[in-house]
PDB file of N, CA and C in Angstrom:
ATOM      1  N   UNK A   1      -6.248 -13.497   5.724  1.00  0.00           N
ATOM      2  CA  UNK A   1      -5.629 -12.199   5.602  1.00  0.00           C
ATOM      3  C   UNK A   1      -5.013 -12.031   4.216  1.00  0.00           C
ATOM      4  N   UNK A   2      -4.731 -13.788   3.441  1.00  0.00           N
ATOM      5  CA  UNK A   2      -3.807 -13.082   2.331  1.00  0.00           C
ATOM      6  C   UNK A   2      -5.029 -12.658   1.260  1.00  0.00           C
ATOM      7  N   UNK A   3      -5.895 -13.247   1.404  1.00  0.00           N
ATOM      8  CA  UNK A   3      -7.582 -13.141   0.493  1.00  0.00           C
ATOM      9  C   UNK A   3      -7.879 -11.336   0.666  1.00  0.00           C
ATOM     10  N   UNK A   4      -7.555 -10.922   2.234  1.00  0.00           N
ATOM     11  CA  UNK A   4      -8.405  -9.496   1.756  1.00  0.00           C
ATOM     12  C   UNK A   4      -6.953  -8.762   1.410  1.00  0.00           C
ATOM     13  N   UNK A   5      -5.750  -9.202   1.609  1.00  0.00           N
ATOM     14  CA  UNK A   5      -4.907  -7.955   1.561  1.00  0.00           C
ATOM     15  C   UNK A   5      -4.648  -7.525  -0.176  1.00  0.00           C
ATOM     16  N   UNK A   6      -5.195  -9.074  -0.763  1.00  0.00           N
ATOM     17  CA  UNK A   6      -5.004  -8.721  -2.561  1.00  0.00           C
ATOM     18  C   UNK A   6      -6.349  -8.325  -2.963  1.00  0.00           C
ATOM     19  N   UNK A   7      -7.359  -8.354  -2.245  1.00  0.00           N
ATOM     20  CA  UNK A   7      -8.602  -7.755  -2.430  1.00  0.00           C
ATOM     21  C   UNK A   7      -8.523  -6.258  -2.419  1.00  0.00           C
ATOM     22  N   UNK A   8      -7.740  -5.747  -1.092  1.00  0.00           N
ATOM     23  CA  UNK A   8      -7.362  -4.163  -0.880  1.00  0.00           C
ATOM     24  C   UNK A   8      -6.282  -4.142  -1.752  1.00  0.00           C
ATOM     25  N   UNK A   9      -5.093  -5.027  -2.452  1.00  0.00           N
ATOM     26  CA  UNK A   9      -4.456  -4.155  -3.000  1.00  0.00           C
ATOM     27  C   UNK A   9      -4.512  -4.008  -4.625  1.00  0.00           C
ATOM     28  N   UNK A  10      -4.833  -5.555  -5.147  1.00  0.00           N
ATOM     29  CA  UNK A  10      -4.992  -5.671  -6.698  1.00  0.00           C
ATOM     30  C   UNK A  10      -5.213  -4.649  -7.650  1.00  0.00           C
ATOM     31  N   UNK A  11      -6.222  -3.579  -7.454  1.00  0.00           N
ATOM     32  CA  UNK A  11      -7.050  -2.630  -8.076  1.00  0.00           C
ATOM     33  C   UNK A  11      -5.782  -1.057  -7.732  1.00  0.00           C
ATOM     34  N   UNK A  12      -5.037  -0.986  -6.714  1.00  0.00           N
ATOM     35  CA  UNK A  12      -4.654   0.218  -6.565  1.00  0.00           C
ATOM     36  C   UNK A  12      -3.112   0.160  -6.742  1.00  0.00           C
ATOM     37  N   UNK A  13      -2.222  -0.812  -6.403  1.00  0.00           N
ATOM     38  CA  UNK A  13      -0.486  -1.303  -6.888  1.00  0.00           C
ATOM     39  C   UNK A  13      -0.112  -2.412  -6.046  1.00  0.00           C
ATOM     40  N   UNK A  14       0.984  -2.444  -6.847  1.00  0.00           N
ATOM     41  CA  UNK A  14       1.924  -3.599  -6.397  1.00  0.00           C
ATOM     42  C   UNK A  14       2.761  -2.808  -5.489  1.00  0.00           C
ATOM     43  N   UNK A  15       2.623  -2.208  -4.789  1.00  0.00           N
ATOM     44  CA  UNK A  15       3.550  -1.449  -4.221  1.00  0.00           C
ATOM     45  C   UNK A  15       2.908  -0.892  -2.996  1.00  0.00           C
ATOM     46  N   UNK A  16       2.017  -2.030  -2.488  1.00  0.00           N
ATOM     47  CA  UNK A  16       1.442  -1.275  -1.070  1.00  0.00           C
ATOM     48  C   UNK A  16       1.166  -2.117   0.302  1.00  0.00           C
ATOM     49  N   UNK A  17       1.487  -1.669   1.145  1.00  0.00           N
ATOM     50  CA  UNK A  17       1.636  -2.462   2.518  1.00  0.00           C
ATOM     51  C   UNK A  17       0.133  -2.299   3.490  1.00  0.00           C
ATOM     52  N   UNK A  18      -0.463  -3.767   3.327  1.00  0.00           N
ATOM     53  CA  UNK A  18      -1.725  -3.595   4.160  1.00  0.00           C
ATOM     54  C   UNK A  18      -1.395  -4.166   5.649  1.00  0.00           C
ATOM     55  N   UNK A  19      -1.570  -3.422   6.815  1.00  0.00           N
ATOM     56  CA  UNK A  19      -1.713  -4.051   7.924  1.00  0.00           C
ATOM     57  C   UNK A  19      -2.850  -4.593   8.411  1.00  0.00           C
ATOM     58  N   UNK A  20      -2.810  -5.553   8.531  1.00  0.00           N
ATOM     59  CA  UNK A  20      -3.874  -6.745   9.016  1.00  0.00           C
ATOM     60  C   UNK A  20      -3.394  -6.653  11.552  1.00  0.00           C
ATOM     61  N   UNK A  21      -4.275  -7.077  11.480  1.00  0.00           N
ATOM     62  CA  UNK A  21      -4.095  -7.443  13.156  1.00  0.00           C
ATOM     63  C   UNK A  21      -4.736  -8.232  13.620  1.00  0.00           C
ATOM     64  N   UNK A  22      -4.378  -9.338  14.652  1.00  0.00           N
ATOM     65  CA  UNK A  22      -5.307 -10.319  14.619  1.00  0.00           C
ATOM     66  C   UNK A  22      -5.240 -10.173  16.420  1.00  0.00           C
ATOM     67  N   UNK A  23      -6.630 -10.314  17.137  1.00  0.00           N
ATOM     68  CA  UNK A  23      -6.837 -10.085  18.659  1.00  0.00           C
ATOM     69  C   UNK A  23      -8.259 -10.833  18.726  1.00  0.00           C
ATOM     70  N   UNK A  24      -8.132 -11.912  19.896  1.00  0.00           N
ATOM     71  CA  UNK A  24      -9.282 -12.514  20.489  1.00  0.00           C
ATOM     72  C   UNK A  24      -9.558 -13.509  19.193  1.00  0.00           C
ATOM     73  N   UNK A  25      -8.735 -14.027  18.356  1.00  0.00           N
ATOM     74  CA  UNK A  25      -9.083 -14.917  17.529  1.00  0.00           C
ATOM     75  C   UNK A  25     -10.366 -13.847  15.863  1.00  0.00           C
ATOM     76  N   UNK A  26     -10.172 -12.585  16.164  1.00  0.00           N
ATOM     77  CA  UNK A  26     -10.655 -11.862  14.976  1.00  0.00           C
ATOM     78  C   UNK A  26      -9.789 -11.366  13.983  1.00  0.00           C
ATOM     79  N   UNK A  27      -9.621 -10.793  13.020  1.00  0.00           N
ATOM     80  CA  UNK A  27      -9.240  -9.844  11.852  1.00  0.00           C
ATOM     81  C   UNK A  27      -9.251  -8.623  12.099  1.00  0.00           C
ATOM     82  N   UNK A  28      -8.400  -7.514  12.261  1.00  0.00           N
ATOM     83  CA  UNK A  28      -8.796  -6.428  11.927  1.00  0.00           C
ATOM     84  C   UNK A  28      -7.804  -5.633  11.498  1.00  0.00           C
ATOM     85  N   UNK A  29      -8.245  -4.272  10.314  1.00  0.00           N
ATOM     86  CA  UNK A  29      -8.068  -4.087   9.490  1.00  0.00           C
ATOM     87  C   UNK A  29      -6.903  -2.501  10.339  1.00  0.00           C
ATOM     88  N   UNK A  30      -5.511  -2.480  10.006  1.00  0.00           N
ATOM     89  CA  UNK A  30      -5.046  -1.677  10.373  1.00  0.00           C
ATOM     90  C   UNK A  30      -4.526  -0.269   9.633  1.00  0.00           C
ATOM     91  N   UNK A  31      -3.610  -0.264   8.319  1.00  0.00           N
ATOM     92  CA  UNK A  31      -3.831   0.783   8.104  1.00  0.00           C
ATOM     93  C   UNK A  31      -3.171   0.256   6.481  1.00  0.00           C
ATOM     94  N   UNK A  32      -3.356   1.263   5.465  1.00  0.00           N
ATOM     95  CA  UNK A  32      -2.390   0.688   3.978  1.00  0.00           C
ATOM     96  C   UNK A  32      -1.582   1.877   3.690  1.00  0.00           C
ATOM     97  N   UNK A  33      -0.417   1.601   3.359  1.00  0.00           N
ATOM     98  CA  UNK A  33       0.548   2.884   3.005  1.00  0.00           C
ATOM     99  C   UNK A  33       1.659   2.320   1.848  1.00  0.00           C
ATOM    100  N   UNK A  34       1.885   3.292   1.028  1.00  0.00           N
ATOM    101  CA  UNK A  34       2.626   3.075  -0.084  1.00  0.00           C
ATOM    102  C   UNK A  34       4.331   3.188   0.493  1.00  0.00           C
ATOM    103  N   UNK A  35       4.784   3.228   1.380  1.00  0.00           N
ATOM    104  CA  UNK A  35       6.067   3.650   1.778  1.00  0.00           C
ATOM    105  C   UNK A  35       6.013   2.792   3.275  1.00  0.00           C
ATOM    106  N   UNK A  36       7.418   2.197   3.646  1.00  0.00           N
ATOM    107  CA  UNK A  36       7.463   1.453   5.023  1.00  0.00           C
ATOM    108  C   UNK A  36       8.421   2.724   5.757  1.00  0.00           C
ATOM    109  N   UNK A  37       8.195   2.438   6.932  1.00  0.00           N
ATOM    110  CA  UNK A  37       8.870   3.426   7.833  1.00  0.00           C
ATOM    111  C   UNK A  37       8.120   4.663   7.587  1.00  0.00           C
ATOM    112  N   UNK A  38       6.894   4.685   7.445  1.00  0.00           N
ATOM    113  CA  UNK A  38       6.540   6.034   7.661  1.00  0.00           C
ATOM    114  C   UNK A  38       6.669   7.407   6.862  1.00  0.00           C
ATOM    115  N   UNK A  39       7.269   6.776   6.026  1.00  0.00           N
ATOM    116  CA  UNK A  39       7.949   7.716   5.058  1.00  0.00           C
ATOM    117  C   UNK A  39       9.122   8.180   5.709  1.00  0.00           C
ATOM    118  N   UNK A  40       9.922   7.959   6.883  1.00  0.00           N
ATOM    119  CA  UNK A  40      10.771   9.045   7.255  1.00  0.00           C
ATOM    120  C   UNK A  40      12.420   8.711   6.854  1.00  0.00           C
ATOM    121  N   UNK A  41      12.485   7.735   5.869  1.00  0.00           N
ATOM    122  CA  UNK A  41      13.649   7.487   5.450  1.00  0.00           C
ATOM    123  C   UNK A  41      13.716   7.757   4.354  1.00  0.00           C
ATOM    124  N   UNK A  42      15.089   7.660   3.543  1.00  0.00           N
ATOM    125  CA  UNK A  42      15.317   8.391   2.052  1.00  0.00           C
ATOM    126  C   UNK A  42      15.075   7.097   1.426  1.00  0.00           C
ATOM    127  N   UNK A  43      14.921   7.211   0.526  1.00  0.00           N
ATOM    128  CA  UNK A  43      15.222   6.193  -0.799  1.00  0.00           C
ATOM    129  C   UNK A  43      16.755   6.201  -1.135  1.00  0.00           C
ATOM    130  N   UNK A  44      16.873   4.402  -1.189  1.00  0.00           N
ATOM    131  CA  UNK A  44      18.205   4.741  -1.596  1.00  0.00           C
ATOM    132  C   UNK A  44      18.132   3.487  -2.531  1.00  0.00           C
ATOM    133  N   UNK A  45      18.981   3.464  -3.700  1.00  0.00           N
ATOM    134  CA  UNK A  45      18.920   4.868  -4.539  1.00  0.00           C
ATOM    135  C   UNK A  45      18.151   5.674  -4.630  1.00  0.00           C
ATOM    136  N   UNK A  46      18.130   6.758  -4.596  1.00  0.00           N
ATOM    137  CA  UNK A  46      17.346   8.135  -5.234  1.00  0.00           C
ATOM    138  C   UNK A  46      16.228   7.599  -5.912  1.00  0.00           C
ATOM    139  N   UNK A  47      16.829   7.382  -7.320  1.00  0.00           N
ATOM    140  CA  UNK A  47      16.472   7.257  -8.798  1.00  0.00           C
ATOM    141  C   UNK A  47      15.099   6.065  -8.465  1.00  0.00           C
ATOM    142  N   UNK A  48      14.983   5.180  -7.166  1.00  0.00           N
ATOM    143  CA  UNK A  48      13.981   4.777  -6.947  1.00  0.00           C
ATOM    144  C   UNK A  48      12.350   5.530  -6.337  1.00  0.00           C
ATOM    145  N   UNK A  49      13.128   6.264  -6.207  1.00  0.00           N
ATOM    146  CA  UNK A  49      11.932   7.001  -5.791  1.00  0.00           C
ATOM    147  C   UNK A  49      10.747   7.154  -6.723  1.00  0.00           C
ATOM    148  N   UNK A  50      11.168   7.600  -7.858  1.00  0.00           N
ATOM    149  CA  UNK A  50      10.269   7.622  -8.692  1.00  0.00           C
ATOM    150  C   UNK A  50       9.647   6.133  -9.691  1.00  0.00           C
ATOM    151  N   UNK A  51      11.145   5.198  -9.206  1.00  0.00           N
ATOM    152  CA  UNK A  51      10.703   4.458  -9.907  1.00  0.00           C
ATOM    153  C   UNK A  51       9.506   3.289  -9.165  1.00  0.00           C
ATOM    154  N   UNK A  52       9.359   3.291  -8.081  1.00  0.00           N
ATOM    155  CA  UNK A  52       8.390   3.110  -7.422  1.00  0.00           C
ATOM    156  C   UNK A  52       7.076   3.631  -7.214  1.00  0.00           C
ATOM    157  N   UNK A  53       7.553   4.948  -7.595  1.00  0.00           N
ATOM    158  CA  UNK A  53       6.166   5.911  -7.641  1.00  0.00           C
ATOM    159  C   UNK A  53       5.470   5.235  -8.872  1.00  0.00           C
ATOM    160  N   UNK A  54       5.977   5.506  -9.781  1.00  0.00           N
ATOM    161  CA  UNK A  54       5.035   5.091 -11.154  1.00  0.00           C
ATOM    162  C   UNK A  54       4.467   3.412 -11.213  1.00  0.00           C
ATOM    163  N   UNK A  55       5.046   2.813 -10.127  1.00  0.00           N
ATOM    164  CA  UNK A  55       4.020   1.687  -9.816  1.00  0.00           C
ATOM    165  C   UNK A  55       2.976   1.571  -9.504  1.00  0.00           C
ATOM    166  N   UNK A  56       2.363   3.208  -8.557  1.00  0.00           N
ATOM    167  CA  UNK A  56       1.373   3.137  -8.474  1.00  0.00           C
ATOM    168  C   UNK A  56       0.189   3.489  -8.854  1.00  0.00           C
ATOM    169  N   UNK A  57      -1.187   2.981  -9.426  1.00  0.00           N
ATOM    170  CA  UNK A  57      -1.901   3.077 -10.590  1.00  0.00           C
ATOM    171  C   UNK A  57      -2.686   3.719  -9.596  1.00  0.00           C
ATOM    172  N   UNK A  58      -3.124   4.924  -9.374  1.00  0.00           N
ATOM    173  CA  UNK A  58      -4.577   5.239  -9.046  1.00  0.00           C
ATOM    174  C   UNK A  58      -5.822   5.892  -9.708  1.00  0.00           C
ATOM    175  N   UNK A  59      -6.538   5.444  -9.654  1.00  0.00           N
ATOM    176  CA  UNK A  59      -7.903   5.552 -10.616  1.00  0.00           C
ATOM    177  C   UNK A  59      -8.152   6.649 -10.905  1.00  0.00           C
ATOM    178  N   UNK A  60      -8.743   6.986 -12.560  1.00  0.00           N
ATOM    179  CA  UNK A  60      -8.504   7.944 -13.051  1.00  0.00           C
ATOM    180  C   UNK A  60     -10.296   8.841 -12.381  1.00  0.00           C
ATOM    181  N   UNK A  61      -9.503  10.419 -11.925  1.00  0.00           N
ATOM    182  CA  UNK A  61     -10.437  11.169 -11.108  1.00  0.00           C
ATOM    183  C   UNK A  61     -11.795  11.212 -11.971  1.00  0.00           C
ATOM    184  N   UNK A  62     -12.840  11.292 -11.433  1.00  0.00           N
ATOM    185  CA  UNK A  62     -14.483  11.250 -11.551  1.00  0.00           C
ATOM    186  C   UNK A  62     -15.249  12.677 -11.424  1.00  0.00           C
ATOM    187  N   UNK A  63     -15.481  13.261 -12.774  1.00  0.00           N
ATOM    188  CA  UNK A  63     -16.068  14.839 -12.491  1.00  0.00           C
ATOM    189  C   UNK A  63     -17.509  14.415 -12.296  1.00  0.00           C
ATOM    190  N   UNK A  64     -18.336  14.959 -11.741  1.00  0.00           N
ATOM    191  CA  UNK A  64     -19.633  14.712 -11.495  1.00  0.00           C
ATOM    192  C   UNK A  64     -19.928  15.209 -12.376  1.00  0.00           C
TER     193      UNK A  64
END
C-alpha cells in the first residue's frame, strides 16, 4: 500500500490523503482527497489555508 499510495501521490502533492482498504486478504483502492474531514472543518489558522493550497502542483491544462 505504501508503493501505490506514492505512486498515486508523487506526481500530484505532498498534501494528499490516499485511502487504501484491505478485505479477504486483497487491496483496494478507496478514494484521494486534498483535505481530511471532508472538507467540513475550518482551517485553523486561516492563513493555512492557502498555505497548503499552493502545495498542490496540478498539471499544467492540455489544449488539443
Amino acid at each position: 500500500m505504501k508503493d501505490a499510495c506514492k505512486l498515486l501521490t508523487d506526481p500530484v502533492s505532498r498534501c494528499l490523503r490516499v485511502d487504501f482498504y484491505v478485505a479477504d486478504g486483497k487491496i483496494y483502492f478507496g478514494e484521494m482527497t486534498f483535505y481530511t474531514w471532508g472538507g467540513f472543518i475550518e482551517f485553523t489558522p486561516p492563513e493555512w489555508d492557502r498555505k497548503m493550497g499552493d502545495w498542490i502542483q496540478l498539471p499544467a491544462e492540455q489544449n488539443p
